[in-house]
N, C-alpha and C. Protein backbone atom coordinates (compact mmCIF):
# COMPACT_ATOMS: atom_id res chain seq x y z
N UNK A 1 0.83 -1.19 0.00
CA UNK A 1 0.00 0.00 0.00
C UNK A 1 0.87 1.25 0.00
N UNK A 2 1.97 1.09 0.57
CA UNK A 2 2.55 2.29 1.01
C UNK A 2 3.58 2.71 -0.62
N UNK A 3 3.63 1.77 -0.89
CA UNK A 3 4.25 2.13 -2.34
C UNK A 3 3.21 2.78 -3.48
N UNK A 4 2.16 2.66 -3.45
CA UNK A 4 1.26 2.86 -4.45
C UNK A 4 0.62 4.09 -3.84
N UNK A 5 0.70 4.25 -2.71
CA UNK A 5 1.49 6.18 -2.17
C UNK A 5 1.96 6.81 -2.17
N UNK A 6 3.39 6.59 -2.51
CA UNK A 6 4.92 6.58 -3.16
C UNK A 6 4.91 7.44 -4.20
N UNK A 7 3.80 6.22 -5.17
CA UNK A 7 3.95 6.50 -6.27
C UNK A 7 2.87 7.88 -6.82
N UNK A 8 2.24 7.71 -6.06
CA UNK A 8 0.77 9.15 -6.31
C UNK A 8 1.19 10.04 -6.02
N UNK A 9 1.82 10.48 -4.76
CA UNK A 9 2.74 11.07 -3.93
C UNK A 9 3.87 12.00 -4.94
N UNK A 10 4.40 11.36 -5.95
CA UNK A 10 5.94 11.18 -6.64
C UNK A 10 5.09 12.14 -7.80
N UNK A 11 3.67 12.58 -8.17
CA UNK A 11 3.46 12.98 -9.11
C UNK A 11 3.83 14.47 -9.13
N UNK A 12 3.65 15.42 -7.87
CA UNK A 12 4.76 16.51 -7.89
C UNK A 12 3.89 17.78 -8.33
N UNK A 13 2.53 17.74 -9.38
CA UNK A 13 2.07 18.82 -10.32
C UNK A 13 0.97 19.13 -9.74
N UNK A 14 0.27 20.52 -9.51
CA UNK A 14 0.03 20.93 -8.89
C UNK A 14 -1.41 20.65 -9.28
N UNK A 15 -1.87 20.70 -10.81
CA UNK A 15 -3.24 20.04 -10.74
C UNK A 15 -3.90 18.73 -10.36
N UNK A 16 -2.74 18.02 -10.65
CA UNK A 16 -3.05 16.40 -10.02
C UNK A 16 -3.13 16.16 -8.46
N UNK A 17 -2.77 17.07 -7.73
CA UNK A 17 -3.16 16.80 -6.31
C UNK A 17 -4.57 18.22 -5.97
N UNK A 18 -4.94 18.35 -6.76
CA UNK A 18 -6.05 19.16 -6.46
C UNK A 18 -7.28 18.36 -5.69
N UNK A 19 -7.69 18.77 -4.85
CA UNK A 19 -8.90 17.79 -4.48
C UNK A 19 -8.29 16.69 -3.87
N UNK A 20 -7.10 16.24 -3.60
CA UNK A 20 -6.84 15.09 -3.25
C UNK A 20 -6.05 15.04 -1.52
N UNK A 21 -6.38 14.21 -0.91
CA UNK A 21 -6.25 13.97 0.86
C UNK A 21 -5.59 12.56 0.77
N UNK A 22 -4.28 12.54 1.85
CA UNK A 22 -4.22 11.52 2.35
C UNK A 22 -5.22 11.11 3.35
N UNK A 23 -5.87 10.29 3.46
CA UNK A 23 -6.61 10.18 4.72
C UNK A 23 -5.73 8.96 5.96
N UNK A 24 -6.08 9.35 6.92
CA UNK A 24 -5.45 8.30 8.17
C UNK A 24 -6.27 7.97 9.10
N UNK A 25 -6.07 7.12 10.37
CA UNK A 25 -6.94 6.50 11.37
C UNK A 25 -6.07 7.45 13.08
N UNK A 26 -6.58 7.93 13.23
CA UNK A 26 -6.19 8.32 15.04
C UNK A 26 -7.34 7.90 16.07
N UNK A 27 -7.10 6.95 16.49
CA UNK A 27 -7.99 5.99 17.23
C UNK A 27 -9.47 5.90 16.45
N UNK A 28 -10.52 5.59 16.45
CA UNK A 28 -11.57 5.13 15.47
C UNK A 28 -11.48 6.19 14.56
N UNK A 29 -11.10 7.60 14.37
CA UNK A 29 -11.83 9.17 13.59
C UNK A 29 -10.87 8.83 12.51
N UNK A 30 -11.70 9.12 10.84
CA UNK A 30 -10.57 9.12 10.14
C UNK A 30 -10.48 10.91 9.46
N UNK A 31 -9.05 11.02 9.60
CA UNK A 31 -8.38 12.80 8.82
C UNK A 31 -8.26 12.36 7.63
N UNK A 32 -7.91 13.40 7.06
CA UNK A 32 -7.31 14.07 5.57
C UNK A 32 -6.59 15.00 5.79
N UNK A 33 -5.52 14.95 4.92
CA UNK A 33 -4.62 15.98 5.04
C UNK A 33 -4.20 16.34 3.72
N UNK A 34 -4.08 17.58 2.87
CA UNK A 34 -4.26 18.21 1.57
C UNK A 34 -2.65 17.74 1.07
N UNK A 35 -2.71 16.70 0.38
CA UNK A 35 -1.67 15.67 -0.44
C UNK A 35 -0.58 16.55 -0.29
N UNK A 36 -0.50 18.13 -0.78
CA UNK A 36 0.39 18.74 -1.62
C UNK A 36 0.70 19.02 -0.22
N UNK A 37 0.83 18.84 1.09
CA UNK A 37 1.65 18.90 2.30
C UNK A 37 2.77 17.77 2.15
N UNK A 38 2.28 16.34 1.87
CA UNK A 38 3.00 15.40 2.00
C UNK A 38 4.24 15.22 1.34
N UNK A 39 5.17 15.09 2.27
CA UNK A 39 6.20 14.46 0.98
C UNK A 39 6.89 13.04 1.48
N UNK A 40 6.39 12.04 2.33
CA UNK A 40 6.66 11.01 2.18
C UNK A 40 5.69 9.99 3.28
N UNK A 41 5.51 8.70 3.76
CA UNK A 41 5.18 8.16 4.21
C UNK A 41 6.12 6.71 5.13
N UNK A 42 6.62 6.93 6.37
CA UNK A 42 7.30 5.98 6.50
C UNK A 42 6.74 5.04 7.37
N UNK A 43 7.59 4.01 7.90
CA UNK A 43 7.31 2.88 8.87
C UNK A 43 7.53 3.82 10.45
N UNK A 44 7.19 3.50 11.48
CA UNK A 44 7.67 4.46 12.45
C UNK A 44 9.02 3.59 12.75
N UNK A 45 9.35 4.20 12.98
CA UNK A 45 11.35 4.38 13.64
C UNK A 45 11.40 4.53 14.94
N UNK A 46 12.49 4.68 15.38
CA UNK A 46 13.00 4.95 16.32
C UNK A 46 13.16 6.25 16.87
N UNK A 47 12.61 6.82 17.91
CA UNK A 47 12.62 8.43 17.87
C UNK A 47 13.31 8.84 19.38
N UNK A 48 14.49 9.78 18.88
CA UNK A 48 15.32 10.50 19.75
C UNK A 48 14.41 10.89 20.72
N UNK A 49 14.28 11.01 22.20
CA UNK A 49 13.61 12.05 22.67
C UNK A 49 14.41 13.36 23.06
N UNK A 50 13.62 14.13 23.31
CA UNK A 50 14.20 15.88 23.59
C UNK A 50 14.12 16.18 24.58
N UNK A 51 14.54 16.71 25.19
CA UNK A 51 14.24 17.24 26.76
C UNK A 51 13.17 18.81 26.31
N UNK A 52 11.82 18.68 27.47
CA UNK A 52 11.23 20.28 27.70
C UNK A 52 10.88 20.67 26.36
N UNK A 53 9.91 19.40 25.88
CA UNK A 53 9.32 19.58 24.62
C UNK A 53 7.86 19.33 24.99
N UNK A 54 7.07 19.92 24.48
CA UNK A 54 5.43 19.26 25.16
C UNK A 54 5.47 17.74 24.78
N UNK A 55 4.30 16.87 25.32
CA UNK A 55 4.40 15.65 25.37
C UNK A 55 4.52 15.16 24.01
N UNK A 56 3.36 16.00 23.34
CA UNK A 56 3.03 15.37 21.95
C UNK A 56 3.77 15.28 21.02
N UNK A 57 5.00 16.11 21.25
CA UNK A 57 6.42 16.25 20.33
C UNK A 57 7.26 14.95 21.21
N UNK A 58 7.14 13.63 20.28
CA UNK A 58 7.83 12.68 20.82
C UNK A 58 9.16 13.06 20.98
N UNK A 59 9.73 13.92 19.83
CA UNK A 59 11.55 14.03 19.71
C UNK A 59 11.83 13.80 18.56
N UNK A 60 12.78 12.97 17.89
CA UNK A 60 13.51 14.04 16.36
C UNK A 60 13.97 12.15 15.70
N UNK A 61 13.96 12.22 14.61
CA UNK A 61 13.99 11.41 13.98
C UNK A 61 15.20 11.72 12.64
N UNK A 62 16.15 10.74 12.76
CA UNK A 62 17.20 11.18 11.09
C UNK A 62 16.52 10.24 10.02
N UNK A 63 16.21 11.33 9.33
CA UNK A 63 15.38 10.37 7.80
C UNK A 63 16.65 10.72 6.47
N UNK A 64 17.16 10.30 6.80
CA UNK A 64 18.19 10.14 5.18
C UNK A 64 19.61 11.29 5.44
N UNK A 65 19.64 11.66 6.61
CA UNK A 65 20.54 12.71 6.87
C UNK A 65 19.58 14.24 7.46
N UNK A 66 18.80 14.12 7.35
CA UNK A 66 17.74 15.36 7.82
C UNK A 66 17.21 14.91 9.21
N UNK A 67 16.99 16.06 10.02
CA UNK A 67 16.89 15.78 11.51
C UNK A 67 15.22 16.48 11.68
N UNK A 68 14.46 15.79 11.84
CA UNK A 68 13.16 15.86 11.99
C UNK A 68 12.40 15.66 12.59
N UNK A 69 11.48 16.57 13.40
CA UNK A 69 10.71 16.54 14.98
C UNK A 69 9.74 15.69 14.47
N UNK A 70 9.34 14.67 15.17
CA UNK A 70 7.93 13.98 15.01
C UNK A 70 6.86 14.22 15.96
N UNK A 71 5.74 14.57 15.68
CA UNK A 71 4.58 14.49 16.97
C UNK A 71 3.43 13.32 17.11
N UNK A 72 2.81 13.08 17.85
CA UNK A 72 2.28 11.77 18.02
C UNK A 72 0.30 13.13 17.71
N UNK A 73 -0.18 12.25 16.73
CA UNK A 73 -1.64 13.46 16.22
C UNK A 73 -2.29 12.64 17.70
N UNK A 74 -2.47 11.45 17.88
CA UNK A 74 -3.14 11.16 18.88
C UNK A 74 -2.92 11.98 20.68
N UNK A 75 -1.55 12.42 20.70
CA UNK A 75 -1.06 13.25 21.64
C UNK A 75 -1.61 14.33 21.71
N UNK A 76 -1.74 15.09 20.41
CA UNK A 76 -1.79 16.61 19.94
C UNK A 76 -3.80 16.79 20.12
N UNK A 77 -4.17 15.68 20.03
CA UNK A 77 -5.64 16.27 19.94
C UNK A 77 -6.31 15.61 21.53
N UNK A 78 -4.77 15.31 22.55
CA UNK A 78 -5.53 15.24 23.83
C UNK A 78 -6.02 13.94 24.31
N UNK A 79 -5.91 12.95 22.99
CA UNK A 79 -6.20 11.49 23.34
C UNK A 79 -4.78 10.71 23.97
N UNK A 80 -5.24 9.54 24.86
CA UNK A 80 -4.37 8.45 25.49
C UNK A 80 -3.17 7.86 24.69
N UNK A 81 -2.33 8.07 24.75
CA UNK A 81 -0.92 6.99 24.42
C UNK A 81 -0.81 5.91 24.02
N UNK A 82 -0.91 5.68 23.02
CA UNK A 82 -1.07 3.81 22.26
C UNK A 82 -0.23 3.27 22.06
N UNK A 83 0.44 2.27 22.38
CA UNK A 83 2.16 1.76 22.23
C UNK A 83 1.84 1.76 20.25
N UNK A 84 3.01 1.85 19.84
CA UNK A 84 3.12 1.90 18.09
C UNK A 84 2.87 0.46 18.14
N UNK A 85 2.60 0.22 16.71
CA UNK A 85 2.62 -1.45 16.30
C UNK A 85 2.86 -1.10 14.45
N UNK A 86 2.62 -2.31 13.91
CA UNK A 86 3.50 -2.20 12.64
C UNK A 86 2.09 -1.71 11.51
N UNK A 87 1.25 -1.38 12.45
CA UNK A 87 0.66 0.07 11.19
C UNK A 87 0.24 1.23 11.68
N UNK A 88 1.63 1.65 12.49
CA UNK A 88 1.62 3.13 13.01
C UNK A 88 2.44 3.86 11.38
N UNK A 89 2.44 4.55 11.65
CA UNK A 89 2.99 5.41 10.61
C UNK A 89 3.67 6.75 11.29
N UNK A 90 4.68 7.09 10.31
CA UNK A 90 5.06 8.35 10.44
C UNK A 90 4.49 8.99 9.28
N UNK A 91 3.76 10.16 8.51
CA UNK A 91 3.45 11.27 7.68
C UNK A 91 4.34 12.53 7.66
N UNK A 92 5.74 12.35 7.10
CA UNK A 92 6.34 13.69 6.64
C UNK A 92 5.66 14.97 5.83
N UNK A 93 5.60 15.39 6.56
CA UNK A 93 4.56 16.91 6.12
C UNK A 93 5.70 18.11 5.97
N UNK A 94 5.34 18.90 5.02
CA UNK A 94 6.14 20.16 5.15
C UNK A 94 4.80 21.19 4.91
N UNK A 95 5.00 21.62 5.62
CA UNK A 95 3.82 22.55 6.28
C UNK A 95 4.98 24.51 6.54
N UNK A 96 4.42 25.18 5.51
CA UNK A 96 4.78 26.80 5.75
C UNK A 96 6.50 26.56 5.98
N UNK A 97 7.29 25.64 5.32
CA UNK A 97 8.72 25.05 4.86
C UNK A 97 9.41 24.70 6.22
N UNK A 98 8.48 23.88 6.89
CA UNK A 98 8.76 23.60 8.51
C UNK A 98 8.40 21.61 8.10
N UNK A 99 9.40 21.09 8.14
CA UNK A 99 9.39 19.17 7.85
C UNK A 99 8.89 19.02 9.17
N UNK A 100 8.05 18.17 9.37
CA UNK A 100 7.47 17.42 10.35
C UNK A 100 6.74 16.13 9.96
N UNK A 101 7.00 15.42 11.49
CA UNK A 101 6.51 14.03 11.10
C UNK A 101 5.59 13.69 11.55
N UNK A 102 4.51 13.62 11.32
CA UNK A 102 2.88 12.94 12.09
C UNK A 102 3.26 11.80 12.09
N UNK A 103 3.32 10.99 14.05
CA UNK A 103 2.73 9.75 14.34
C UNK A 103 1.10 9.70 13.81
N UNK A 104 0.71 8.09 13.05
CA UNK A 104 -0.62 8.34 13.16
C UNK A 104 -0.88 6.87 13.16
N UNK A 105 -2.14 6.54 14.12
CA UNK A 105 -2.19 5.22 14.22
C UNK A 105 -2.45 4.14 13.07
N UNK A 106 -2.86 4.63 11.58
CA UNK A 106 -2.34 4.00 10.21
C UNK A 106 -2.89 4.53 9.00
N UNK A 107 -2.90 4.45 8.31
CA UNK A 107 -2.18 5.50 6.78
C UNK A 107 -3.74 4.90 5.92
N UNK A 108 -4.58 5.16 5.11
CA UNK A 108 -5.45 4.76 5.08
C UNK A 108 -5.15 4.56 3.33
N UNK A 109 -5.57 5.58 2.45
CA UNK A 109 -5.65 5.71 0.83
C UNK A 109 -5.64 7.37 0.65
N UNK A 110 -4.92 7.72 -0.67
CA UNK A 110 -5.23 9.01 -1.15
C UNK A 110 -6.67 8.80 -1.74
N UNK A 111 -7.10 10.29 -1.67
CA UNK A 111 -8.65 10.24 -2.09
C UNK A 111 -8.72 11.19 -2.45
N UNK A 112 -9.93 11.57 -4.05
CA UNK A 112 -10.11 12.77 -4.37
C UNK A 112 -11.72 13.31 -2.90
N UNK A 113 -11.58 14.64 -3.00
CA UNK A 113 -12.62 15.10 -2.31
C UNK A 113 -12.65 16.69 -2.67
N UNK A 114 -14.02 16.38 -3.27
CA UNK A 114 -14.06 17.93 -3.93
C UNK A 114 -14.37 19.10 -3.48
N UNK A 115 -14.05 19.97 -3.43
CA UNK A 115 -13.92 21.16 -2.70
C UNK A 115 -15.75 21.55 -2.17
N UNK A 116 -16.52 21.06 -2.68
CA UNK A 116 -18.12 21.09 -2.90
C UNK A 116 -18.56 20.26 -2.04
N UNK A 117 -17.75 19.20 -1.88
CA UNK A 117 -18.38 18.37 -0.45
C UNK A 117 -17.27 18.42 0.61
N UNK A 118 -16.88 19.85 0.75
CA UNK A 118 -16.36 19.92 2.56
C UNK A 118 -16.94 21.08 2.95
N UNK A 119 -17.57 21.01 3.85
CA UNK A 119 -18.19 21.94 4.70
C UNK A 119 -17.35 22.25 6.14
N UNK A 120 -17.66 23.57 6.72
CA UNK A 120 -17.22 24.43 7.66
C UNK A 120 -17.68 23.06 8.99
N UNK A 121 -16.40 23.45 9.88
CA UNK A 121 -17.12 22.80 11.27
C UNK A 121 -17.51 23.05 11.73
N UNK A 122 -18.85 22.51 12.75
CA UNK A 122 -19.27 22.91 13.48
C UNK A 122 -18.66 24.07 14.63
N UNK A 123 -20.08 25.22 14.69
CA UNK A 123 -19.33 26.28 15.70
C UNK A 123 -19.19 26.17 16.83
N UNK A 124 -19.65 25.01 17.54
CA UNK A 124 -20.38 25.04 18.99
C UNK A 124 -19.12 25.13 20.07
N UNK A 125 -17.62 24.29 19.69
CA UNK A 125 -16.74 25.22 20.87
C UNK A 125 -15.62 24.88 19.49
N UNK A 126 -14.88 26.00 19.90
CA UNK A 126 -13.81 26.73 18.80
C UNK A 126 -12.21 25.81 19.22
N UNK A 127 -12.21 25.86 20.36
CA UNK A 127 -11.08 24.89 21.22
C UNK A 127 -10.97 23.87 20.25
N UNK A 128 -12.08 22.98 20.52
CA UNK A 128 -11.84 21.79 19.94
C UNK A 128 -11.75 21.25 18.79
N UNK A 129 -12.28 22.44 17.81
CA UNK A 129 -11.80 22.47 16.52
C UNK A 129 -11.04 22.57 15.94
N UNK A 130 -9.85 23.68 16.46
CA UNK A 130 -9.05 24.25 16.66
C UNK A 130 -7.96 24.06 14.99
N UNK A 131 -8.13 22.34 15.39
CA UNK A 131 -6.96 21.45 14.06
C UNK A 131 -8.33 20.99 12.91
N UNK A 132 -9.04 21.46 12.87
CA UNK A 132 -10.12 20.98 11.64
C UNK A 132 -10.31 22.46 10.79
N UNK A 133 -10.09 21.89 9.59
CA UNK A 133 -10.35 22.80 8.37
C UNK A 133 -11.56 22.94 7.94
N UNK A 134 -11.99 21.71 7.86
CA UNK A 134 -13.08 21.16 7.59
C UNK A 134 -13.85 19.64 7.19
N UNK A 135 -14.71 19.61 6.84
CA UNK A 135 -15.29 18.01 6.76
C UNK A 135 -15.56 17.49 5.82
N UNK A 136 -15.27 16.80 5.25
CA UNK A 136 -15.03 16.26 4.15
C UNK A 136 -16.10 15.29 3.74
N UNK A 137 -16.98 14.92 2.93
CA UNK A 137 -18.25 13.97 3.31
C UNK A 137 -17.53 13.18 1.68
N UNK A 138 -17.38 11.84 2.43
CA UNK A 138 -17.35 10.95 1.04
C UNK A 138 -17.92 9.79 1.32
N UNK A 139 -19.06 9.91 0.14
CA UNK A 139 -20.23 8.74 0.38
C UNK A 139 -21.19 9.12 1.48
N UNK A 140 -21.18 7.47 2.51
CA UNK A 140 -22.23 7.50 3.93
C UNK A 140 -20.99 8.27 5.20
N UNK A 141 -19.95 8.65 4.93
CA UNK A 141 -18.02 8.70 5.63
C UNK A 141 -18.51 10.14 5.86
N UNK A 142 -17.35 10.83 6.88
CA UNK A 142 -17.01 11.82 6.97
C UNK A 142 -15.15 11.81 6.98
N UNK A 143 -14.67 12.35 6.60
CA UNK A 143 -13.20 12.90 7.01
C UNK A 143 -12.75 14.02 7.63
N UNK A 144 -12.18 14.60 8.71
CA UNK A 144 -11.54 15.62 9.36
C UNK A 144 -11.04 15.96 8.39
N UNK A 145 -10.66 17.13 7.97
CA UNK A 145 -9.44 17.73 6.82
C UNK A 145 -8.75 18.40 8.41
N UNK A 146 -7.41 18.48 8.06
CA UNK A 146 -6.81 18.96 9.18
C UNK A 146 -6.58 20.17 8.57
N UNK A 147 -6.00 21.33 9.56
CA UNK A 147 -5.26 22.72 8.83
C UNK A 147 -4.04 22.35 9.36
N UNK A 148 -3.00 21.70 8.35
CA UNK A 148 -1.65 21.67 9.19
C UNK A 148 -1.00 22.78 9.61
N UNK A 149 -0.96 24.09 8.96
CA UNK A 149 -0.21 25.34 10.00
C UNK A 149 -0.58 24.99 11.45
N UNK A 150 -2.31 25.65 11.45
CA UNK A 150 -2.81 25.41 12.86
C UNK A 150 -2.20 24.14 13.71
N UNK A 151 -2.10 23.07 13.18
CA UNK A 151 -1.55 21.91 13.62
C UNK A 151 0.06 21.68 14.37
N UNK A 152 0.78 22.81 14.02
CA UNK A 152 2.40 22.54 14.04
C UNK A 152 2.24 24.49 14.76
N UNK A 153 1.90 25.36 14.27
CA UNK A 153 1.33 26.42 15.63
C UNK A 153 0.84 26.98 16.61
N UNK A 154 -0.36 26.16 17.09
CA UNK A 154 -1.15 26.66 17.77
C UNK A 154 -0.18 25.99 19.08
C-alpha cells in the first residue's frame, strides 16, 4: 500500500493533487490531510527524545541525513498513548517550509474530495476544533481535513 502512495505522492504537479487527501486513522476518527503537504510516508522508527518539549512532540527522527521533529496526532488532539505497532505510521509533512513528522495510528488511501463536499465545522466550541479545516463527506463517511499550519502552531 505504502508504495502505491509513493507513487501518487511522486506525481509533484500541482493540478493532479487538487482535491486530493491523504486520509489516516487516530484511534476510530478518520483525517485528511491536503496531499500537496506530504512528501513522504514511513514505517515508524526509532525516535530521539528531547528534553522540555510538550508531550506530543515525541523528539527528532534522522530520515536520510535530515533531523526531523515527530509528533504523536493522537497526543496533539488530547487522546491516550497507544504503544506503536507495525501500522503506526510516520506522515512527513512540510507545512509553511517547517518538515514534520505525524505519528498516526495507520495511513489509510489518497482520495479525491471535492472542494463542494467539505463543509465548515461545526461552531459550537472553537477549542476543539481548533486542528479541523473542515469536513469532508465521502459517500455515507465523513473525514476531518486537518489545517496543518494550525496543527504545528497553535
Amino acid at each position: 500500500m505504502t508504495e502505491a502512495l509513493t507513487v501518487e505522492l511522486g506525481l509533484g504537479q500541482e493540478e493532479t493533487q487538487r482535491d486530493k487527501y491523504l486520509t489516516f486513522l487516530v484511534e476510530k476518527e478518520y483525517y485528511g490531510i491536503e496531499i500537496k503537504y506530504v512528501t513522504e510516508i514511513i514505517g515508524i522508527q526509532s525516535v530521539t527524545e528531547v528534553p522540555d518539549l510538550p508531550e506530543y512532540i515525541r523528539g527528532i527522527i534522522n530520515l536520510r541525513g535530515k533531523i526531523i521533529p515527530v509528533m504523536d496526532v493522537r497526543l496533539r488532539f488530547g487522546k491516550e498513548f497507544r504503544e506503536y505497532d507495525d501500522r503506526t505510521c510516520i506522515i512527513v509533512i512540510d507545512a509553511e517550509n517547517i518538515l514534520i513528522g505525524l505519528i498516526v495510528d495507520s495511513v489509510c488511501e489518497v482520495m479525491p474530495i471535492p472542494n463542494e463536499e467539505i463543509v465548515a465545522p461545526p461552531d459550537f466550541n472553537q477549542s476543539e476544533n481548533k486542528f479541523i479545516k473542515g469536513i469532508g463527506k465521502t459517500g455515507s463517511e465523513v473525514k476531518l481535513i486537518l489545517d496543518c499550519e494550525r496543527l504545528l502552531m497553535d
